[in-house]
PDB file of N, CA and C in Angstrom:
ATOM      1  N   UNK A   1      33.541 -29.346 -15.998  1.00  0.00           N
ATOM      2  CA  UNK A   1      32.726 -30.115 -16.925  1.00  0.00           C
ATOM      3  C   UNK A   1      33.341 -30.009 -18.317  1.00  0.00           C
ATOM      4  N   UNK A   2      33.507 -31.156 -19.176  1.00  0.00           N
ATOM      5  CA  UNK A   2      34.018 -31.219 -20.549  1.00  0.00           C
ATOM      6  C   UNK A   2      32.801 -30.436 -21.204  1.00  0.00           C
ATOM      7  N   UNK A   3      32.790 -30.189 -22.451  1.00  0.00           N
ATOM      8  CA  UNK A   3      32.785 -29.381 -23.437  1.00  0.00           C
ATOM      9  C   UNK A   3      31.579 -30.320 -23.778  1.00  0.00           C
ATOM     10  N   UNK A   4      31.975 -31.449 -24.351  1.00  0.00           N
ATOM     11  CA  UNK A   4      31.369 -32.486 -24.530  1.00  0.00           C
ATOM     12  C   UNK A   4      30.113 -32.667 -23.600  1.00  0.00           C
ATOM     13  N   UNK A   5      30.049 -33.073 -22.438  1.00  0.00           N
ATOM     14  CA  UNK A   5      29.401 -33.043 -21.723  1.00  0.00           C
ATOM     15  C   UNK A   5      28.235 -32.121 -21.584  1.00  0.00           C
ATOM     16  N   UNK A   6      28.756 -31.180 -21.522  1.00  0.00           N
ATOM     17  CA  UNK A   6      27.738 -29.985 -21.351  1.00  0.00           C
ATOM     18  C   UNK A   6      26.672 -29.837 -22.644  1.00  0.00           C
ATOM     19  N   UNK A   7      27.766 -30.202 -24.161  1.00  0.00           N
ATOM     20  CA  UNK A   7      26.530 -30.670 -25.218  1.00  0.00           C
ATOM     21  C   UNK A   7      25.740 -30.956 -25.439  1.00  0.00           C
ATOM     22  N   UNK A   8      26.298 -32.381 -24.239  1.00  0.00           N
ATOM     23  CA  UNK A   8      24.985 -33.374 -24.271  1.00  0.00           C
ATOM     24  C   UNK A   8      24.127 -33.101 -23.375  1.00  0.00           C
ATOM     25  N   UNK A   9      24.473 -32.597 -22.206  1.00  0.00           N
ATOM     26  CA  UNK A   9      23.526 -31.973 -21.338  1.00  0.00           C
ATOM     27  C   UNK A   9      22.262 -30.937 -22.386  1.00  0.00           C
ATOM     28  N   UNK A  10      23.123 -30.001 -22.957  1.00  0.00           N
ATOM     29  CA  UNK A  10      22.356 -28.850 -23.490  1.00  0.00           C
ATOM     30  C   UNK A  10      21.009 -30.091 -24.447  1.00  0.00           C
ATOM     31  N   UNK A  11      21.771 -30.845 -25.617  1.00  0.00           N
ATOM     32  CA  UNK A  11      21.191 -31.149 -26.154  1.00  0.00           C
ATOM     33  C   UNK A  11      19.791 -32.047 -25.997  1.00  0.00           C
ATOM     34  N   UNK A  12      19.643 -32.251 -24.548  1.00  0.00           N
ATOM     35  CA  UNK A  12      18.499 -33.075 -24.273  1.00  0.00           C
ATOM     36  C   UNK A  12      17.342 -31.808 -24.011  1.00  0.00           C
ATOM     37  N   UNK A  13      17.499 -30.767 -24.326  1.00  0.00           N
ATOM     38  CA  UNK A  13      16.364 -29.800 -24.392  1.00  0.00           C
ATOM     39  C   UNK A  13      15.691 -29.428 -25.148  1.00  0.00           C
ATOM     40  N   UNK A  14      14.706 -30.227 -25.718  1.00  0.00           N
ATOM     41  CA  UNK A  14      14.095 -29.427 -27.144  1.00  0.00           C
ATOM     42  C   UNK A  14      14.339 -27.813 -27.248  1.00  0.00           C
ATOM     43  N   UNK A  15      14.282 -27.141 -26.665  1.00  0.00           N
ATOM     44  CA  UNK A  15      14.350 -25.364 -27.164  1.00  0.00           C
ATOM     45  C   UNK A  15      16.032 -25.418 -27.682  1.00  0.00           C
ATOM     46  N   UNK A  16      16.735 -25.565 -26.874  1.00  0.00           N
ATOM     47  CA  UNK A  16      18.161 -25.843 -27.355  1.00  0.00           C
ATOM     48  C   UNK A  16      18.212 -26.609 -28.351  1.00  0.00           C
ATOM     49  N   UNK A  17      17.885 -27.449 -28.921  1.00  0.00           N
ATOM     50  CA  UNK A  17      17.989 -28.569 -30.046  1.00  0.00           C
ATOM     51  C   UNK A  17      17.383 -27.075 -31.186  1.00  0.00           C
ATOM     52  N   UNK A  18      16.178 -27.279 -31.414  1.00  0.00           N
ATOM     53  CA  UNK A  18      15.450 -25.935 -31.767  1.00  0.00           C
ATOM     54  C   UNK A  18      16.300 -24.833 -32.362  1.00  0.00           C
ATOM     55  N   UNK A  19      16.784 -23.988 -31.670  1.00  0.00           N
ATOM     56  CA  UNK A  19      17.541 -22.949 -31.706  1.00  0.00           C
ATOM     57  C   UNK A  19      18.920 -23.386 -32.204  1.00  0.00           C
ATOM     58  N   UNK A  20      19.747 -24.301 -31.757  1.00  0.00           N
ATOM     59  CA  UNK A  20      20.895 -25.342 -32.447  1.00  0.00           C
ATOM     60  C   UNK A  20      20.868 -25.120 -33.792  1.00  0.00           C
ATOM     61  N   UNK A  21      19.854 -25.682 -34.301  1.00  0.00           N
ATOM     62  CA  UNK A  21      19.472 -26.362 -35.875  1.00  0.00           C
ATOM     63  C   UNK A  21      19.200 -24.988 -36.557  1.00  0.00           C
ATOM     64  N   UNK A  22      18.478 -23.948 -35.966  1.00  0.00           N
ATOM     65  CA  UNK A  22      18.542 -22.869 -36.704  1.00  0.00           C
ATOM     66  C   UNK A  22      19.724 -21.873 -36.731  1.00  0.00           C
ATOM     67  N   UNK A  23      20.866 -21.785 -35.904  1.00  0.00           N
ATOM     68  CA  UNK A  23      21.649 -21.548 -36.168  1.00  0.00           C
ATOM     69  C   UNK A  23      22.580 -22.436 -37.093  1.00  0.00           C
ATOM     70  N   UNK A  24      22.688 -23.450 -37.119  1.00  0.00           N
ATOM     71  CA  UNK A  24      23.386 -23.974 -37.765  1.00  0.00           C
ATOM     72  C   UNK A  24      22.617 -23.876 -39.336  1.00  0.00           C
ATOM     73  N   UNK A  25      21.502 -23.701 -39.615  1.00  0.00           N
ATOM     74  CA  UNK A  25      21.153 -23.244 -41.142  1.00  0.00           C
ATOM     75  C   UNK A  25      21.730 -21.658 -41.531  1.00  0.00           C
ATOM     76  N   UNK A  26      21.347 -20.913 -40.150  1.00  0.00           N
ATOM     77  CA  UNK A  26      21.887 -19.556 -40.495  1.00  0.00           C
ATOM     78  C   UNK A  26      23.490 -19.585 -40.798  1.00  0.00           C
ATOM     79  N   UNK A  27      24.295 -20.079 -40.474  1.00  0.00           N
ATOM     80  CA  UNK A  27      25.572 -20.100 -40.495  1.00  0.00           C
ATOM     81  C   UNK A  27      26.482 -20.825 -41.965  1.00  0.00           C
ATOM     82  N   UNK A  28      25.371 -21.653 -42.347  1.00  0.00           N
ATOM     83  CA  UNK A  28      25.632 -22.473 -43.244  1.00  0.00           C
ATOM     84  C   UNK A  28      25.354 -21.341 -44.734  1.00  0.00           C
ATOM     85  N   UNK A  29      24.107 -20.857 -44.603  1.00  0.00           N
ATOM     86  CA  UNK A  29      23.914 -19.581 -45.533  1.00  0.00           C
ATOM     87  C   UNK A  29      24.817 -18.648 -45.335  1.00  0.00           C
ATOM     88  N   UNK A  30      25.647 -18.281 -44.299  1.00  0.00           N
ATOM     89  CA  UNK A  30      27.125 -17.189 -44.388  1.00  0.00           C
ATOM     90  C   UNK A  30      27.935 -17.776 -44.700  1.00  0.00           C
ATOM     91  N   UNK A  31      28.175 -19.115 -44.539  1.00  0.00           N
ATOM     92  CA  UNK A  31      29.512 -19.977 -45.133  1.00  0.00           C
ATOM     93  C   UNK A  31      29.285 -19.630 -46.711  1.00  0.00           C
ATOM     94  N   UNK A  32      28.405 -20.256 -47.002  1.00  0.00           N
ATOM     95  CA  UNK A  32      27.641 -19.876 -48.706  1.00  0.00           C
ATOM     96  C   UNK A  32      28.654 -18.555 -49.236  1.00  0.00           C
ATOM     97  N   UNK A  33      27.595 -17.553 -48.328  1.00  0.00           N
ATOM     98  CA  UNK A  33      28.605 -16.131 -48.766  1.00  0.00           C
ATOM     99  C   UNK A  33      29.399 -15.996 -49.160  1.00  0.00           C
ATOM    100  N   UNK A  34      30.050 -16.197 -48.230  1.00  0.00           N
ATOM    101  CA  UNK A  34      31.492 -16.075 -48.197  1.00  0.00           C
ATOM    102  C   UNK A  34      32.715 -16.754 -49.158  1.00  0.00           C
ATOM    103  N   UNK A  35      31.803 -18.096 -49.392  1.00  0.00           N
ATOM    104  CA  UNK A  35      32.709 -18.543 -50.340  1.00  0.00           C
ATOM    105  C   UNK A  35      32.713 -18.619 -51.242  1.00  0.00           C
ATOM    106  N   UNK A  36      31.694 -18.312 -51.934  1.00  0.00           N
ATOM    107  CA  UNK A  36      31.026 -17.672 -52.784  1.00  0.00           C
ATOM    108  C   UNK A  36      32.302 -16.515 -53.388  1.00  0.00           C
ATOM    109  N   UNK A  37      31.976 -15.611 -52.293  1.00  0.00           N
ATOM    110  CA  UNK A  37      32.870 -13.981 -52.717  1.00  0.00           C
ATOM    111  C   UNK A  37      34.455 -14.541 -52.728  1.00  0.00           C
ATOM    112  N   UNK A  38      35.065 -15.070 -52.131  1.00  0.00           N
ATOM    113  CA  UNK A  38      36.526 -15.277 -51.642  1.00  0.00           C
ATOM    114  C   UNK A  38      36.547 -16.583 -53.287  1.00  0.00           C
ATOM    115  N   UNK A  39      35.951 -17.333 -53.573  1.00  0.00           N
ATOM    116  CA  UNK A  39      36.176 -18.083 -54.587  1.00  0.00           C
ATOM    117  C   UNK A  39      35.827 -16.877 -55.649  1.00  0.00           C
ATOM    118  N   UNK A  40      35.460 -16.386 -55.869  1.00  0.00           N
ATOM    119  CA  UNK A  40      35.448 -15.103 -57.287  1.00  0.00           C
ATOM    120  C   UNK A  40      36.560 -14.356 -57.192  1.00  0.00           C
ATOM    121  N   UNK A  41      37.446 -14.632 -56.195  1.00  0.00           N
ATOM    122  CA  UNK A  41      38.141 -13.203 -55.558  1.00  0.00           C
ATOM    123  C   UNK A  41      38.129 -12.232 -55.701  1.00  0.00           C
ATOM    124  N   UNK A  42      37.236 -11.492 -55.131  1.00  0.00           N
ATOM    125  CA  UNK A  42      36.748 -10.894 -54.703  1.00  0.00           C
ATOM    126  C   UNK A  42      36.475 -10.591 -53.380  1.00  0.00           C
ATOM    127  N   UNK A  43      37.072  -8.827 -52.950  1.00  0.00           N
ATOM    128  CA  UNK A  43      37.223  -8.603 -51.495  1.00  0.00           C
ATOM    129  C   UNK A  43      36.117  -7.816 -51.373  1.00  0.00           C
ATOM    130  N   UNK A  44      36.195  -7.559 -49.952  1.00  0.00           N
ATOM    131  CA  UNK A  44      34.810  -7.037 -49.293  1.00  0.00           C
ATOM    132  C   UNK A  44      34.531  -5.989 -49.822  1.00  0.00           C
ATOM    133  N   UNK A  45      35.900  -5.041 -50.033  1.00  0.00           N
ATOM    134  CA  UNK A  45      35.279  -3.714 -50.494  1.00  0.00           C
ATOM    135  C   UNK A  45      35.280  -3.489 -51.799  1.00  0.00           C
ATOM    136  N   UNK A  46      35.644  -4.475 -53.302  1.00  0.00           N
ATOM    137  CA  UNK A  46      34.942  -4.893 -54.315  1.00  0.00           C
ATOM    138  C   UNK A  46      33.733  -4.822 -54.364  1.00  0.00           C
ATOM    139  N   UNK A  47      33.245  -5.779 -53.986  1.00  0.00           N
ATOM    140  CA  UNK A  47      31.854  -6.584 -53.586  1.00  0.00           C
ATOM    141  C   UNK A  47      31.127  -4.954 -53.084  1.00  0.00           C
ATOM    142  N   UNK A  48      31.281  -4.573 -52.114  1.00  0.00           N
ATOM    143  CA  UNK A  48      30.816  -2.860 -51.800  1.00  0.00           C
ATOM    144  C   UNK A  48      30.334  -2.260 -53.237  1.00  0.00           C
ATOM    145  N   UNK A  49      31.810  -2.143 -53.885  1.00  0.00           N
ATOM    146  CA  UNK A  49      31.349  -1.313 -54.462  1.00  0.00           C
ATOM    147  C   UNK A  49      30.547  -1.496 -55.567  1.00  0.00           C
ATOM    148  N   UNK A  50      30.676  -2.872 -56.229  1.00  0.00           N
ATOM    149  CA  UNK A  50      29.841  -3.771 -57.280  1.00  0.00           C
ATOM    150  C   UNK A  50      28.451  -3.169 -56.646  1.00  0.00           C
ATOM    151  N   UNK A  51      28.185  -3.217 -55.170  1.00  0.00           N
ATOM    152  CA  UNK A  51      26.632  -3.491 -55.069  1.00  0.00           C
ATOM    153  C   UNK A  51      26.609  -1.828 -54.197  1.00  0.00           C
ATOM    154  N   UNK A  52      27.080  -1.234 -54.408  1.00  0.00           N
ATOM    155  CA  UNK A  52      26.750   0.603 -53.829  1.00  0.00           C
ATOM    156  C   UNK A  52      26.847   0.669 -52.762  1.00  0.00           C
ATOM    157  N   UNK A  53      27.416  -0.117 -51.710  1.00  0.00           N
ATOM    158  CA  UNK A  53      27.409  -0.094 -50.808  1.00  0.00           C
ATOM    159  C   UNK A  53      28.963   0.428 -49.704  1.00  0.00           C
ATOM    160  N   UNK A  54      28.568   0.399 -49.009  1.00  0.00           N
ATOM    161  CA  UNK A  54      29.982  -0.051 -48.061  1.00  0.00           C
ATOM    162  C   UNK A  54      30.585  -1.146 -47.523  1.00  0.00           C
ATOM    163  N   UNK A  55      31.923  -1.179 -47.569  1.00  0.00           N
ATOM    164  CA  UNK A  55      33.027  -2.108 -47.031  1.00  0.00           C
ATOM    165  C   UNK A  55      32.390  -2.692 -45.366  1.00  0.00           C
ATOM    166  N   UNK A  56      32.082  -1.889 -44.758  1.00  0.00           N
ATOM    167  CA  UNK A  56      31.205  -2.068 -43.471  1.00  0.00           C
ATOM    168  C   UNK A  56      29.911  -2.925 -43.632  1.00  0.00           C
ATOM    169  N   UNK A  57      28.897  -2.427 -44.691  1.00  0.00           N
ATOM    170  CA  UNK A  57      28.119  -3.011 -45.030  1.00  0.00           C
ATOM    171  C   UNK A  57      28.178  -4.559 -44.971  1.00  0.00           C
ATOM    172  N   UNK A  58      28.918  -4.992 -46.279  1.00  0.00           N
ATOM    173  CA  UNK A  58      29.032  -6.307 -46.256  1.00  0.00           C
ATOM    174  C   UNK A  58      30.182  -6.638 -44.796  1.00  0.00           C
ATOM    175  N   UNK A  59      30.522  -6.472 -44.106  1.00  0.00           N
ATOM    176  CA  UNK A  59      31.200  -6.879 -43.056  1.00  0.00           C
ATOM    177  C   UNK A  59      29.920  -7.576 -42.145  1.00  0.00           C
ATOM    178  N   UNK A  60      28.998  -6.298 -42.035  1.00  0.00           N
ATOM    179  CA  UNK A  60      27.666  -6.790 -40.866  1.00  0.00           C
ATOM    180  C   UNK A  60      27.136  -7.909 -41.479  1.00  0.00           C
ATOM    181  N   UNK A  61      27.062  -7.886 -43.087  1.00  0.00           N
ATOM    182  CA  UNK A  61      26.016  -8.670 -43.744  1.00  0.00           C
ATOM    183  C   UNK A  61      26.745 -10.102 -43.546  1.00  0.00           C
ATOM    184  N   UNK A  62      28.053 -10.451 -43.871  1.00  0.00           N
ATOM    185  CA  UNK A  62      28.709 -11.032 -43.702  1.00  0.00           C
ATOM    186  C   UNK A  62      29.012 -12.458 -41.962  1.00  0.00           C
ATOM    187  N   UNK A  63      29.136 -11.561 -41.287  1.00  0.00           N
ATOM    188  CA  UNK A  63      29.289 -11.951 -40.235  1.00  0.00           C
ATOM    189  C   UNK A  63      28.079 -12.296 -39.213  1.00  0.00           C
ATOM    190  N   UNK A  64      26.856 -12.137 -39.797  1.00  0.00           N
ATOM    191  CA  UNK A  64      24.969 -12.604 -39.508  1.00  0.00           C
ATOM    192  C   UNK A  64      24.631 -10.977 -38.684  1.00  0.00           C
ATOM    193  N   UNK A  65      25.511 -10.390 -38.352  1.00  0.00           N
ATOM    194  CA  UNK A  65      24.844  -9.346 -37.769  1.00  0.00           C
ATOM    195  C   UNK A  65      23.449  -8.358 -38.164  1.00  0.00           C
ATOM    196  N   UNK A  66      23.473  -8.839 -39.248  1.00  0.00           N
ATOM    197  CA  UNK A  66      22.084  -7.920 -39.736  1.00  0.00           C
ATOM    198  C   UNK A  66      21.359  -9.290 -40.580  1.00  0.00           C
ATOM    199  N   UNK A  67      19.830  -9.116 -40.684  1.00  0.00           N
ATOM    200  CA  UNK A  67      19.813 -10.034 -41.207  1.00  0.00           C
ATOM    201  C   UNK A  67      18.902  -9.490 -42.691  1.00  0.00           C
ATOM    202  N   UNK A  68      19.722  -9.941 -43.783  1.00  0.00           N
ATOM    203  CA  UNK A  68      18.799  -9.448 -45.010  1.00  0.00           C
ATOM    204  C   UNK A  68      17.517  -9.829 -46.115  1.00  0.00           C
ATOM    205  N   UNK A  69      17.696  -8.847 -46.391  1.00  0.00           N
ATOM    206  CA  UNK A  69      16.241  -9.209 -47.037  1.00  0.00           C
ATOM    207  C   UNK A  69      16.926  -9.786 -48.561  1.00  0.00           C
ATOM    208  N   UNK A  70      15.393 -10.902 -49.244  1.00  0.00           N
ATOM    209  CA  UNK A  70      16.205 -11.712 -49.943  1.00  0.00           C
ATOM    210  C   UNK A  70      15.919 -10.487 -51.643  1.00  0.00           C
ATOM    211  N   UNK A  71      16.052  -9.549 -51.698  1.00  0.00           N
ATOM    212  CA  UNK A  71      16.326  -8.405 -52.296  1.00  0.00           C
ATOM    213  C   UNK A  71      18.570  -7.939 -52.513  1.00  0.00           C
ATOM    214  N   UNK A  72      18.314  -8.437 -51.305  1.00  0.00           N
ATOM    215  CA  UNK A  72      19.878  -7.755 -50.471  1.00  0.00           C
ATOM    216  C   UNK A  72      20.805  -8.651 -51.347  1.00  0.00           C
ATOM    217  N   UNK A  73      20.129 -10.433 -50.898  1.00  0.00           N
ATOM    218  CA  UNK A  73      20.995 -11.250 -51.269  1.00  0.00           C
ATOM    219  C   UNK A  73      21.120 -11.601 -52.749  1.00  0.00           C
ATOM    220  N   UNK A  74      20.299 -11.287 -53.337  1.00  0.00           N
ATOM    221  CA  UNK A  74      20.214 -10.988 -55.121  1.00  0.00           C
ATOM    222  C   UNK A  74      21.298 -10.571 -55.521  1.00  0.00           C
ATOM    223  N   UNK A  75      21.150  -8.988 -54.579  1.00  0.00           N
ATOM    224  CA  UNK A  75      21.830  -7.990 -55.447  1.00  0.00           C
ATOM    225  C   UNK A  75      23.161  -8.370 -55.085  1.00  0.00           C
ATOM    226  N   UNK A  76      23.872  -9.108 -53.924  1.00  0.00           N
ATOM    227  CA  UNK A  76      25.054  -9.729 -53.333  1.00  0.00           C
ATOM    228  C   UNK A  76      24.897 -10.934 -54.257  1.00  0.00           C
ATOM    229  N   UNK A  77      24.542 -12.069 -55.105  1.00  0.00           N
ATOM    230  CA  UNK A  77      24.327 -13.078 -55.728  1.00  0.00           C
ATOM    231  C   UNK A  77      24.910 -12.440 -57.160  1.00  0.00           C
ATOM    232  N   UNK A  78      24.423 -11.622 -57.556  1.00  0.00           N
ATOM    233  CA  UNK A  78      24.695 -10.503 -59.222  1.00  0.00           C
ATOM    234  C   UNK A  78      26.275 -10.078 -58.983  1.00  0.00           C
ATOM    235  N   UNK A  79      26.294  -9.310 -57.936  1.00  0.00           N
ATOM    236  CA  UNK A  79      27.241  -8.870 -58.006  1.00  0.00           C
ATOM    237  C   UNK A  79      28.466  -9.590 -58.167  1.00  0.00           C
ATOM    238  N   UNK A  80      28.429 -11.290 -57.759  1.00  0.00           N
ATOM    239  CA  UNK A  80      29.262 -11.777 -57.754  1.00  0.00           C
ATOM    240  C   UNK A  80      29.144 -12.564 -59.400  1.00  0.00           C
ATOM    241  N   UNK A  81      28.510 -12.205 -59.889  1.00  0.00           N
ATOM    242  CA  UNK A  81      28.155 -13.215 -60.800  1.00  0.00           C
ATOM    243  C   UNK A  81      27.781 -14.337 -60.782  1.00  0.00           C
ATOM    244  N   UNK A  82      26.639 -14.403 -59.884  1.00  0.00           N
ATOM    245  CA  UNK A  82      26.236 -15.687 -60.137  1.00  0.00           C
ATOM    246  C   UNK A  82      24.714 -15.600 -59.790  1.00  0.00           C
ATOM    247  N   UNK A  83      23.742 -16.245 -59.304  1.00  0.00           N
ATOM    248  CA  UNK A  83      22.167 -16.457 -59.067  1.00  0.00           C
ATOM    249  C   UNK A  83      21.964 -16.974 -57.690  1.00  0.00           C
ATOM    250  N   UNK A  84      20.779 -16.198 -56.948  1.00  0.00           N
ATOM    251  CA  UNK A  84      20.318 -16.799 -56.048  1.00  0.00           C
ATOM    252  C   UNK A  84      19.708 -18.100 -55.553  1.00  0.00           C
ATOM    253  N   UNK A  85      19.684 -18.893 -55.179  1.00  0.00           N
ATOM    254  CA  UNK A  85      18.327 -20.080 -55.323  1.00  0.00           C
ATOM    255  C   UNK A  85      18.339 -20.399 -53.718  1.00  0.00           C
ATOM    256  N   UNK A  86      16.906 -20.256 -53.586  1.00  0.00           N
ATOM    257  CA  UNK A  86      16.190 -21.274 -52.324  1.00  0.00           C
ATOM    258  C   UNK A  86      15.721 -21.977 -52.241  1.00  0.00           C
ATOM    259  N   UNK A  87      15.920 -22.977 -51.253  1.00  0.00           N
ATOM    260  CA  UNK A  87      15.267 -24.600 -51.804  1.00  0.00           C
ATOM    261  C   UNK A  87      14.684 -24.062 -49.739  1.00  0.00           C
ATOM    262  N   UNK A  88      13.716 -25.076 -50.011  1.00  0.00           N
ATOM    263  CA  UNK A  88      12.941 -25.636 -48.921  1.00  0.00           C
ATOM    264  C   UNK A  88      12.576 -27.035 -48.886  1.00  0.00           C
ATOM    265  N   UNK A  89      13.761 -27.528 -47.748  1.00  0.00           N
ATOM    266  CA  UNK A  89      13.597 -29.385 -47.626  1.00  0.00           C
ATOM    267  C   UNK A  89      13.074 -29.816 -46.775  1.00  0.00           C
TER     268      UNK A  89
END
Protein backbone atom coordinates (compact mmCIF):
# COMPACT_ATOMS: atom_id res chain seq x y z
CA UNK A 1 0.00 0.00 0.00
CA UNK A 2 1.35 3.65 -0.95
CA UNK A 3 1.96 6.00 1.76
CA UNK A 4 -0.54 8.06 0.23
CA UNK A 5 -3.12 5.73 0.36
CA UNK A 6 -3.01 4.67 3.69
CA UNK A 7 -3.45 8.67 4.52
CA UNK A 8 -6.33 8.68 3.01
CA UNK A 9 -7.51 5.63 4.42
CA UNK A 10 -6.37 6.91 7.99
CA UNK A 11 -7.88 10.22 7.27
CA UNK A 12 -11.53 9.23 6.86
CA UNK A 13 -11.59 8.62 10.72
CA UNK A 14 -12.62 11.37 12.79
CA UNK A 15 -10.32 10.21 15.94
CA UNK A 16 -7.38 10.16 13.47
CA UNK A 17 -8.28 13.51 11.85
CA UNK A 18 -8.62 14.66 15.72
CA UNK A 19 -5.38 13.56 16.96
CA UNK A 20 -3.66 14.61 13.29
CA UNK A 21 -4.55 18.31 13.89
CA UNK A 22 -3.33 18.21 17.39
CA UNK A 23 -0.22 17.02 16.63
CA UNK A 24 0.35 19.06 13.99
CA UNK A 25 -0.33 22.29 16.45
CA UNK A 26 2.02 20.56 18.91
CA UNK A 27 4.78 20.36 16.42
CA UNK A 28 4.26 23.65 14.97
CA UNK A 29 4.87 25.18 18.69
CA UNK A 30 8.47 23.10 18.63
CA UNK A 31 9.19 24.37 15.18
CA UNK A 32 8.54 27.93 16.96
CA UNK A 33 11.27 26.84 19.47
CA UNK A 34 13.55 26.00 17.81
CA UNK A 35 13.79 28.62 15.52
CA UNK A 36 13.42 30.87 17.61
CA UNK A 37 16.82 29.59 19.57
CA UNK A 38 18.92 28.57 16.29
CA UNK A 39 17.89 32.21 14.75
CA UNK A 40 19.45 34.02 18.06
CA UNK A 41 22.24 31.57 17.79
CA UNK A 42 22.08 30.24 20.28
CA UNK A 43 22.89 26.48 21.29
CA UNK A 44 21.18 24.17 23.49
CA UNK A 45 23.55 24.33 26.15
CA UNK A 46 23.57 28.34 26.08
CA UNK A 47 19.98 28.43 26.29
CA UNK A 48 20.61 25.77 29.56
CA UNK A 49 22.47 27.82 31.00
CA UNK A 50 20.63 31.35 30.37
CA UNK A 51 17.61 29.47 31.97
CA UNK A 52 19.51 27.12 35.00
CA UNK A 53 18.99 24.37 33.51
CA UNK A 54 20.48 21.49 31.61
CA UNK A 55 21.70 20.79 28.06
CA UNK A 56 19.38 17.56 28.46
CA UNK A 57 16.71 19.61 29.69
CA UNK A 58 16.07 21.63 26.74
CA UNK A 59 16.81 18.52 24.48
CA UNK A 60 13.42 16.75 26.12
CA UNK A 61 11.77 20.19 26.04
CA UNK A 62 12.78 20.55 22.62
CA UNK A 63 11.97 17.45 20.92
CA UNK A 64 7.89 17.36 22.65
CA UNK A 65 9.05 14.79 25.05
CA UNK A 66 7.97 16.53 28.10
CA UNK A 67 5.35 18.75 27.91
CA UNK A 68 5.71 22.32 29.65
CA UNK A 69 4.20 24.43 31.64
CA UNK A 70 3.58 27.92 30.16
CA UNK A 71 5.92 29.22 33.21
CA UNK A 72 8.76 26.95 31.43
CA UNK A 73 8.08 28.59 28.12
CA UNK A 74 8.48 32.26 29.47
CA UNK A 75 11.42 31.57 31.06
CA UNK A 76 12.70 29.73 27.47
CA UNK A 77 10.94 33.03 25.60
CA UNK A 78 13.39 35.61 28.13
CA UNK A 79 16.04 33.74 27.81
CA UNK A 80 16.16 34.12 24.28
CA UNK A 81 15.23 37.54 24.29
CA UNK A 82 12.22 37.79 23.23
CA UNK A 83 8.21 37.39 24.67
CA UNK A 84 5.80 34.78 24.87
CA UNK A 85 2.30 35.21 23.19
CA UNK A 86 -0.78 32.89 22.86
CA UNK A 87 -3.37 33.42 20.58
CA UNK A 88 -6.50 31.19 20.50
CA UNK A 89 -8.18 30.95 16.86
Amino acid sequence: MELSELKRQLMADPAFVAAYDEAVEEYAALEAMIKARAGAGVTQAELAERMGTTQSAIARLESGRVSPSVATLQKYARALGKRLKIEMV
